[in-house]
Protein backbone atom coordinates (compact mmCIF):
# COMPACT_ATOMS: atom_id res chain seq x y z
CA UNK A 1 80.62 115.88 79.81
CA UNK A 2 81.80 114.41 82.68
CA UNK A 3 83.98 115.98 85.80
CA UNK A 4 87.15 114.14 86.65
CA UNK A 5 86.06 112.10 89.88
CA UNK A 6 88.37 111.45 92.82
CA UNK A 7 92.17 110.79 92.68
CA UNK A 8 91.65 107.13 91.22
CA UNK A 9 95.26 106.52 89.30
CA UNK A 10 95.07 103.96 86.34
CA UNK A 11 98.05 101.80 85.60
CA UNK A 12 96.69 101.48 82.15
CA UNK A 13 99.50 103.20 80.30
CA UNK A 14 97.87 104.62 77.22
CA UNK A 15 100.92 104.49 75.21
CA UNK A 16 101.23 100.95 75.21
CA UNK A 17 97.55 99.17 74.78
CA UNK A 18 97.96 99.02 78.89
CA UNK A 19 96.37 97.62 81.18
CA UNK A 20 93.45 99.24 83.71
CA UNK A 21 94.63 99.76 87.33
CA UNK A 22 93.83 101.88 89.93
CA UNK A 23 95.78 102.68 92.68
CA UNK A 24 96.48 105.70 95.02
CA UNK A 25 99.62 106.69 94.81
CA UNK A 26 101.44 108.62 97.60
CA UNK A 27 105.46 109.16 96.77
CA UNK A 28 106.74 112.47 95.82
CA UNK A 29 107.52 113.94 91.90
CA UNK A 30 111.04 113.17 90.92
CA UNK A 31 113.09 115.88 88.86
CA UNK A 32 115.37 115.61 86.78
CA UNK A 33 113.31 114.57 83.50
CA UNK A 34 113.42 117.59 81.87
CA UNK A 35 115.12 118.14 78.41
CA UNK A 36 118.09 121.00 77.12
CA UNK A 37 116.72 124.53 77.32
CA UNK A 38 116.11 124.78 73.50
CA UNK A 39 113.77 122.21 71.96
CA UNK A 40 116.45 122.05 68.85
CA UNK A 41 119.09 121.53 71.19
CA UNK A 42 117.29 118.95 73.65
CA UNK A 43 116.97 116.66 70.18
CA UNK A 44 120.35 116.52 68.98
CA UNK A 45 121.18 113.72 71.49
CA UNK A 46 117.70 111.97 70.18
CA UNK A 47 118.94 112.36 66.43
CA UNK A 48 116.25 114.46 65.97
CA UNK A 49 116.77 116.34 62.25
CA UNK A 50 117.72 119.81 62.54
CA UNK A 51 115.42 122.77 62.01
CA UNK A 52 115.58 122.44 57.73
CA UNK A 53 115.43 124.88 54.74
CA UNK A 54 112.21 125.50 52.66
CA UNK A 55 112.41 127.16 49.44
CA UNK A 56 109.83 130.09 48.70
CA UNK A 57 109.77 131.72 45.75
CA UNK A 58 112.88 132.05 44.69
CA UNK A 59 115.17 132.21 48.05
CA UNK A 60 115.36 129.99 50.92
CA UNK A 61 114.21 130.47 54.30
CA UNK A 62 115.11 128.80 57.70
CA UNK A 63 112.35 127.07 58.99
CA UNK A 64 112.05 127.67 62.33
CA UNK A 65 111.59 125.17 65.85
CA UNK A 66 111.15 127.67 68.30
CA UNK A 67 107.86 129.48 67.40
CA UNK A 68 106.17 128.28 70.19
CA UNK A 69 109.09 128.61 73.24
CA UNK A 70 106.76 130.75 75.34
CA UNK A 71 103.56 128.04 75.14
CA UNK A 72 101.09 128.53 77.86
CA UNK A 73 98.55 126.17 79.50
CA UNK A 74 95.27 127.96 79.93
CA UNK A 75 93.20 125.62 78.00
CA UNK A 76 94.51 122.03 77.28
CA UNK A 77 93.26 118.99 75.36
CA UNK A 78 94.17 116.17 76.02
CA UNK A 79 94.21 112.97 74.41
CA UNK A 80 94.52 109.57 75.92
CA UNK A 81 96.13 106.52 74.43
CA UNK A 82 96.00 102.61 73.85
CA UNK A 83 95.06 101.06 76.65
CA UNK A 84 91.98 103.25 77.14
CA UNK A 85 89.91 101.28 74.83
CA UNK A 86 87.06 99.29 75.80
CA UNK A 87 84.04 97.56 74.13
CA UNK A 88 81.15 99.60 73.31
CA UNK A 89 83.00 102.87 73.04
CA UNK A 90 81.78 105.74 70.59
CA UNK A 91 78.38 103.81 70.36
CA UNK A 92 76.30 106.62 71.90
CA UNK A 93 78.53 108.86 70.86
CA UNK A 94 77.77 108.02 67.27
CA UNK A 95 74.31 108.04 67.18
CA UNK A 96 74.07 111.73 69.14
CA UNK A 97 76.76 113.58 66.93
CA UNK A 98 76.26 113.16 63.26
CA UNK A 99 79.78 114.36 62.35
CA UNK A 100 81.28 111.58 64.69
CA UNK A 101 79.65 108.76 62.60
CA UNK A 102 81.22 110.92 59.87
CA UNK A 103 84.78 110.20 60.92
CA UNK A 104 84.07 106.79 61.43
CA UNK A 105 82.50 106.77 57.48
CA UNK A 106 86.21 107.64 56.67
CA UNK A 107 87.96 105.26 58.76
CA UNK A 108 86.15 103.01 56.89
CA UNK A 109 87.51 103.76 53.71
CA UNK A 110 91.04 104.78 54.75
CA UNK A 111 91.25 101.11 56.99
CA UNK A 112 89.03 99.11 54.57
CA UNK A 113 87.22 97.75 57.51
CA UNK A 114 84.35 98.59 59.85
CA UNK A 115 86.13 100.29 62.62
CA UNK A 116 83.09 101.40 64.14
CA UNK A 117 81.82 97.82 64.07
CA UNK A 118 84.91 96.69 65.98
CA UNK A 119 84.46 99.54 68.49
CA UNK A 120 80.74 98.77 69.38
CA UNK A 121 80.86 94.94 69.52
CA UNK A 122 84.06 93.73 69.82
CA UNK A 123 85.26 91.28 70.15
CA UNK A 124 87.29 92.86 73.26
CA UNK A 125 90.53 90.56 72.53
CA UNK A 126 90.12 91.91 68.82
CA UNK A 127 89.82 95.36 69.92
CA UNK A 128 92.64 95.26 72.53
CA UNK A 129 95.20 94.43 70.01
CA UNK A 130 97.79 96.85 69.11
CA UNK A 131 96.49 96.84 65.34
CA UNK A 132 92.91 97.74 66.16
CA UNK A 133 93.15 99.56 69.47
CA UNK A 134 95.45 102.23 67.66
CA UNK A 135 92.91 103.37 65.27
CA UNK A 136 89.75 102.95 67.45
CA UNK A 137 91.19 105.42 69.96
CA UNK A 138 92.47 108.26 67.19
CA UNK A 139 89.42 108.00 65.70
CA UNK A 140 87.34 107.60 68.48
CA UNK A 141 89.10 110.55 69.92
CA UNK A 142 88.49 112.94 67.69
CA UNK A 143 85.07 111.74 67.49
CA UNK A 144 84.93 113.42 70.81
CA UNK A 145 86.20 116.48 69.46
CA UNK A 146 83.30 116.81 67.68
CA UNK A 147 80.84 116.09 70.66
CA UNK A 148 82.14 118.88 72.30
CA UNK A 149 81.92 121.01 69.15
CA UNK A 150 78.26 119.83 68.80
CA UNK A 151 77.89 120.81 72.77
CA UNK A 152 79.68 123.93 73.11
CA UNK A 153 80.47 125.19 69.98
CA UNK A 154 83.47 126.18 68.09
CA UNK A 155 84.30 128.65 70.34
CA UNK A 156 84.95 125.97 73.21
CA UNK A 157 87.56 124.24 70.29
CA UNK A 158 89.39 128.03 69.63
CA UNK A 159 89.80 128.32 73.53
CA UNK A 160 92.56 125.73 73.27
CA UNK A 161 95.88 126.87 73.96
CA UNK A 162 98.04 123.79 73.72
CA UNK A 163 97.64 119.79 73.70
CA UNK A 164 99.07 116.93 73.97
CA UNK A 165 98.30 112.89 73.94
CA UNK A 166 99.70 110.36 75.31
CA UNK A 167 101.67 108.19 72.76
CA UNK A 168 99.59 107.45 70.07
CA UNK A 169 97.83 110.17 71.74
CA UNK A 170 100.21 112.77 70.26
CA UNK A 171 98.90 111.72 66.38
CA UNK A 172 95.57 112.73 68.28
CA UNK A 173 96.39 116.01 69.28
CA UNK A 174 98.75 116.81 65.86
CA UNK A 175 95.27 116.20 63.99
CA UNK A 176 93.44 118.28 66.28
CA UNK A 177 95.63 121.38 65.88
CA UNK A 178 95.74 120.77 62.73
CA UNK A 179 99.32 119.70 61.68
CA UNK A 180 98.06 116.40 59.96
CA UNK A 181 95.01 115.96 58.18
CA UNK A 182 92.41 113.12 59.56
CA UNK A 183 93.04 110.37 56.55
CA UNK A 184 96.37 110.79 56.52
CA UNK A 185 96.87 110.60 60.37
CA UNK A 186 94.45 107.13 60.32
CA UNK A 187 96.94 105.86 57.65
CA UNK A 188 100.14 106.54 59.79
CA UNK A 189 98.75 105.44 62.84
CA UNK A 190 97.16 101.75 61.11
CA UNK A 191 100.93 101.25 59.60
CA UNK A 192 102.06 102.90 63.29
CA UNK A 193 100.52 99.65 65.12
CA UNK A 194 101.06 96.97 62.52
CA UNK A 195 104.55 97.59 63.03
CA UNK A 196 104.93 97.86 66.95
CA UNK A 197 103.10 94.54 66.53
CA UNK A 198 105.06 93.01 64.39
CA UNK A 199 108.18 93.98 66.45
CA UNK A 200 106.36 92.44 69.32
CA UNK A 201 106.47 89.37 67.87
CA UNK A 202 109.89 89.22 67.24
CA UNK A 203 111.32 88.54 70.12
CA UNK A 204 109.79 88.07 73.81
CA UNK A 205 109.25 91.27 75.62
CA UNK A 206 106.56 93.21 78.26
CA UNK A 207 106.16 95.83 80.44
CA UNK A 208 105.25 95.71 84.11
CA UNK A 209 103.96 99.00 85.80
CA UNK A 210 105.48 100.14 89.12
CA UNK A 211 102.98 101.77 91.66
CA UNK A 212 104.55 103.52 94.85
CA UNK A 213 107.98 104.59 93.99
CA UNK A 214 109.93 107.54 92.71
CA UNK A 215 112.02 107.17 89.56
CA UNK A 216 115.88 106.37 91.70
CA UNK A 217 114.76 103.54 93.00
CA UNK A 218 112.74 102.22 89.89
CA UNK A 219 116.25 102.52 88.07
CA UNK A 220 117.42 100.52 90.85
CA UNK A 221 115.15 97.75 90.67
CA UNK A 222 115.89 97.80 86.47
CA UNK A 223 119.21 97.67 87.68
CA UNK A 224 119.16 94.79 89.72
CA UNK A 225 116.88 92.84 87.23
CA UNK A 226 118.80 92.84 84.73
CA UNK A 227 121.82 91.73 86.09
CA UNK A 228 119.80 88.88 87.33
CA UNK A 229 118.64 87.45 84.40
CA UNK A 230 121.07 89.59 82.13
CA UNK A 231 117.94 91.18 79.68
CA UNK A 232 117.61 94.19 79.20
CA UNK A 233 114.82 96.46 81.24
CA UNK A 234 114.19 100.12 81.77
CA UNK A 235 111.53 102.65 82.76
CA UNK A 236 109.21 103.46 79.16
CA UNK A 237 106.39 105.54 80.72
CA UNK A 238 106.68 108.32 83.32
CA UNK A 239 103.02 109.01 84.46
CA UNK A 240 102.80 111.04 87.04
CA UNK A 241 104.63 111.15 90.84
CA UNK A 242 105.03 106.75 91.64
CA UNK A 243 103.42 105.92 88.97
CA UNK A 244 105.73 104.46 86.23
CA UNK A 245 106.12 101.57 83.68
CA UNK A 246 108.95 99.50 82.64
CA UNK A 247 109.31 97.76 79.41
CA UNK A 248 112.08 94.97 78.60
CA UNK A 249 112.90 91.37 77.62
CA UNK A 250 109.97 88.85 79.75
CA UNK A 251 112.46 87.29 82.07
CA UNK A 252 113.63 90.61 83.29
CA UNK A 253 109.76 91.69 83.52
CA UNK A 254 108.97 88.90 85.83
CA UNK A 255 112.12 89.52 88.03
CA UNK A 256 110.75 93.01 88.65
CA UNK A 257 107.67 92.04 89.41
CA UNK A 258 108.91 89.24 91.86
CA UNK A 259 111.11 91.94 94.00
CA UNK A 260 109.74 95.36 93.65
CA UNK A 261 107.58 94.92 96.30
CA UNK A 262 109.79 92.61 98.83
CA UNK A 263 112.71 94.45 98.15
CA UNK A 264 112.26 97.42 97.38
CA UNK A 265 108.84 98.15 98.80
CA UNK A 266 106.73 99.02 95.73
CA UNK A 267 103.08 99.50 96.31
CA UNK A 268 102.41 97.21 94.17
CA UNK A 269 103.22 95.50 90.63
CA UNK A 270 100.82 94.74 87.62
CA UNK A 271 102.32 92.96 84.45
CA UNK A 272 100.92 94.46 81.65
CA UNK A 273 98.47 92.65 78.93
CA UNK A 274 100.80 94.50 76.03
CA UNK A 275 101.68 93.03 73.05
CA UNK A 276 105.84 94.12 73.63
CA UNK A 277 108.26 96.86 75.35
CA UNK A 278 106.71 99.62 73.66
CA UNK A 279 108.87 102.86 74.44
CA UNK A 280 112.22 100.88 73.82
CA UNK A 281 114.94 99.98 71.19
CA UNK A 282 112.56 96.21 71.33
CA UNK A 283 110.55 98.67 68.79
CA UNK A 284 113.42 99.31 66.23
CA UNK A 285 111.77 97.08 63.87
CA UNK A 286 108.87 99.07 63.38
CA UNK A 287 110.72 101.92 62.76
CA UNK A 288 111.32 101.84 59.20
CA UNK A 289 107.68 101.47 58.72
CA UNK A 290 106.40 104.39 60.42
CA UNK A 291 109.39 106.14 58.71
CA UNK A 292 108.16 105.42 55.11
CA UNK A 293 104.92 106.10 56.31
CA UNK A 294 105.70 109.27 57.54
CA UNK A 295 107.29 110.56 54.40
CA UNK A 296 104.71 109.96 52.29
CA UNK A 297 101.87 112.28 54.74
CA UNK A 298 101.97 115.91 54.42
CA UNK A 299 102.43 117.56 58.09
CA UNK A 300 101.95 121.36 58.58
CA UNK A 301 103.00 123.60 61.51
CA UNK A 302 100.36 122.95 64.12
CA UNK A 303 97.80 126.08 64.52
CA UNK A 304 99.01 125.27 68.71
CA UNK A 305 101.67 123.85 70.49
CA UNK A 306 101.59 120.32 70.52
CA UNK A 307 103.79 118.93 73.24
CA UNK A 308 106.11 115.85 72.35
CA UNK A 309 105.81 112.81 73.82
CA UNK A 310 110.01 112.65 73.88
CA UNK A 311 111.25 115.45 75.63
CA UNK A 312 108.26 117.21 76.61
CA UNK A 313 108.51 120.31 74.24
CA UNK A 314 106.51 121.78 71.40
CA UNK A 315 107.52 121.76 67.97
CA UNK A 316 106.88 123.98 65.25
CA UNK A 317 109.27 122.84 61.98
CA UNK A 318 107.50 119.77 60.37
CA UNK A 319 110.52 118.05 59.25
CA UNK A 320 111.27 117.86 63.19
CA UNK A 321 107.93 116.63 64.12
CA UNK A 322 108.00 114.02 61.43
CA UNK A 323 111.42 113.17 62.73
CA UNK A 324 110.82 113.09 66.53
CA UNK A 325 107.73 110.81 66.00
CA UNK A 326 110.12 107.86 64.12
CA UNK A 327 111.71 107.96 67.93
CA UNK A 328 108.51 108.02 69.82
CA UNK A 329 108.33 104.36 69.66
CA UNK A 330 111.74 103.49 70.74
CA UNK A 331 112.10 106.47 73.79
CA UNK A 332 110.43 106.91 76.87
CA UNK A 333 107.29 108.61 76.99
CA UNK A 334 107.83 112.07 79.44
CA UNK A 335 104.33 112.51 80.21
CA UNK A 336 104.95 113.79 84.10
CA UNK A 337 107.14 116.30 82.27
CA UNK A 338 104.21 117.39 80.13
CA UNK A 339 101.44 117.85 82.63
CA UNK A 340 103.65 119.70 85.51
CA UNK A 341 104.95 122.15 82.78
CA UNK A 342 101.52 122.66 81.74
CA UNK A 343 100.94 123.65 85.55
CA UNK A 344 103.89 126.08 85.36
CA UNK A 345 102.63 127.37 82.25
CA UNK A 346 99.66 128.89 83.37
CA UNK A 347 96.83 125.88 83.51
CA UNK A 348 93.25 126.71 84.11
CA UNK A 349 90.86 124.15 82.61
CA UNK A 350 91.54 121.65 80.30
CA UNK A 351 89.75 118.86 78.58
CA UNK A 352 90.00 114.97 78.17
CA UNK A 353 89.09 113.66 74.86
CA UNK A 354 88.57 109.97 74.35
CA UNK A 355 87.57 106.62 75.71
CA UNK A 356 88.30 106.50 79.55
CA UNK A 357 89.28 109.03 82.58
CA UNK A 358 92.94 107.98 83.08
CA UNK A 359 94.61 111.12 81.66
CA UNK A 360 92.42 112.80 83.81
CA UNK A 361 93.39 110.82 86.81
CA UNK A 362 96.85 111.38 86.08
CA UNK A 363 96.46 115.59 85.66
CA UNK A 364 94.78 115.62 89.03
CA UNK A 365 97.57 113.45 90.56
CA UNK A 366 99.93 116.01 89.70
CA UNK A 367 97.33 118.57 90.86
CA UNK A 368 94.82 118.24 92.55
CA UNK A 369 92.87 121.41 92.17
CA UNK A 370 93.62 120.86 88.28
CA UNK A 371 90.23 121.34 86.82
CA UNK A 372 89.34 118.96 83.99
CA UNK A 373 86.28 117.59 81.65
CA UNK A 374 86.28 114.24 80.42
CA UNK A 375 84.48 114.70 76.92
CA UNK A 376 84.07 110.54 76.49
CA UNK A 377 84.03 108.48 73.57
């Protein structure tokens, strides 16, 4: 286990095999972000299905969305997303926790590959694709899960309270409380990055991330981009206070990374190495995919909240959670939202499980007293 070092914030958006970068960041936390006061209600504008009827016995019941409105924070997991892969990940890990070579026994058979193989040696240009990374960081994740089980005991796995994960991340944390079983999480999230790639392909797109401005001005520069080249461009990933990724068509991309720093005094710019504009409607495509996919899996009310990627609430009917993750790929990804609630919600400790430190970096940008353990990969 490994203590969250100093305020080091990574660019590398984990919800869209980004890219490392480390920056401080000094601007201010933008409002505004948050969704409708009921989580039912805060979908409808998403198309998010309704709260649905399951028979039982011989009557119907209402199955409800709200059983988890009064969440709290004491103990968090976390769990990070692509983009926090790297070569040689889960090869300790492996060989000191029997049940996390386990997992990787079953990726095996679910992927019909050698994930763990992949992990350990690489290639990294193999690994950093969208169709590898997204199952080497679920499973890997997990993996960790059962470090700290080995380490701490069950115990330290019932003190959880709530989690959450960072795009792909979120299939993570579903698993972990227990919504989705492991195979049939691996087998959503290996259709789950086929298809973003495949819509990658289609048509030119990217993602730039934005380091020293709040969320106005970002717009602005979007804004003023696209009307410039006349492509389409708009913030996908809302880290933490200046901290922030756009995703769009690649001429816009370059335009914002030519003037947000000239003219409208970013800290800085760094195009992404991402296969597309994750987080937008460039990811239609893959939606039918993941949508078949999705009906076909079995998902239970979680055992804790799980917090959604797209609008930052917790979830409890299953039809809605299946629904709301067919849009995760096409909205923006309210992770600020996430970790200040979890701050308002009563936050004492939490955990990082998974390759890398970034969501770590990003809790204790939003606070810095946040205390936090990196369980790595």
């Amino acid at each position: 286990m490994f203590r969250a070092g100093p305020m080091l914030i990574s660019a590398a958006l984990v919800a869209s095999s980004l890219a490392s970068c480390r920056a401080f960041v000094s601007s201010s936390c933008p409002g505004g972000l948050m969704g409708g006061r009921s989580a039912v209600r805060g979908l409808r504008s998403a198309g998010v299905a309704r709260p649905h009827m399951q028979r039982r016995g011989t009557g119907l019941r209402m199955m409800s969305d709200g059983d988890f409105a009064d969440w709290k924070a004491d103990t968090t997991f976390l769990f990070p997303g692509q983009g926090a892969q790297y070569v040689g990940m889960a090869g300790q890990l492996v060989q000191d926790v029997p049940k996390a070579k386990e997992l990787f026994d079953k990726a095996a058979d679910v992927l019909g590959y050698d994930l763990l193989k992949i992990c350990v040696e690489g290639p990294k240009e193999k690994l950093d694709s969208t169709v590898y990374s997204q199952p080497a960081i679920y499973v890997s994740s997990l993996a960790a899960v059962e470090r700290l089980r080995q380490d701490a005991g069950d115990e330290a796995i019932d003190k959880a309270t709530v989690a959450a994960g960072l795009s792909l991340g979120e299939y993570t944390a579903l698993c972990f409380a227990g919504a989705i079983s492991f195979e049939d999480g691996l087998k959503v999230v290996k259709v789950r990055g086929e298809a973003m790639q495949a819509a990658s392909e289609a048509q030119e797109s990217g993602m730039v991330s934005i380091i020293g401005l709040d969320v106005d001005v970002i717009k602005q520069v979007c804004e003023k981009a696209s009307e410039m080249t006349g492509s389409k461009i708009q913030i996908a990933n809302y880290l933490c206070p200046g901290n922030y990724a756009v995703s769009g068509a690649k001429d816009a991309c370059a335009k914002v990374a030519e003037i947000a720093k000239p003219e409208f005094k970013a800290r800085m710019t760094v195009p992404l190495a991402v296969a597309g504009a994750f987080h937008t409607d460039f990811m239609q495509p893959a939606v039918p995919a993941l949508e078949k996919a999705l009906s076909e899996i079995e998902i239970k009310k979680p055992r804790i909240p799980v917090i959604s990627n797209v609008d930052a609430k917790p979830h409890s009917d299953p039809e809605v959670i299946k629904s709301i993750l067919t849009k995760q790929v096409t909205s923006p990804v309210l992770w600020e939202n996430t970790i200040k609630d979890m701050m308002e919600r009563g936050y004492k400790d939490g955990y990082e499980l998974g390759p890398g430190k970034v969501v770590a970096g990003i809790v204790k940008r939003v606070n810095k007293a946040a205390a936090i353990t990196n369980i790595e990969a």
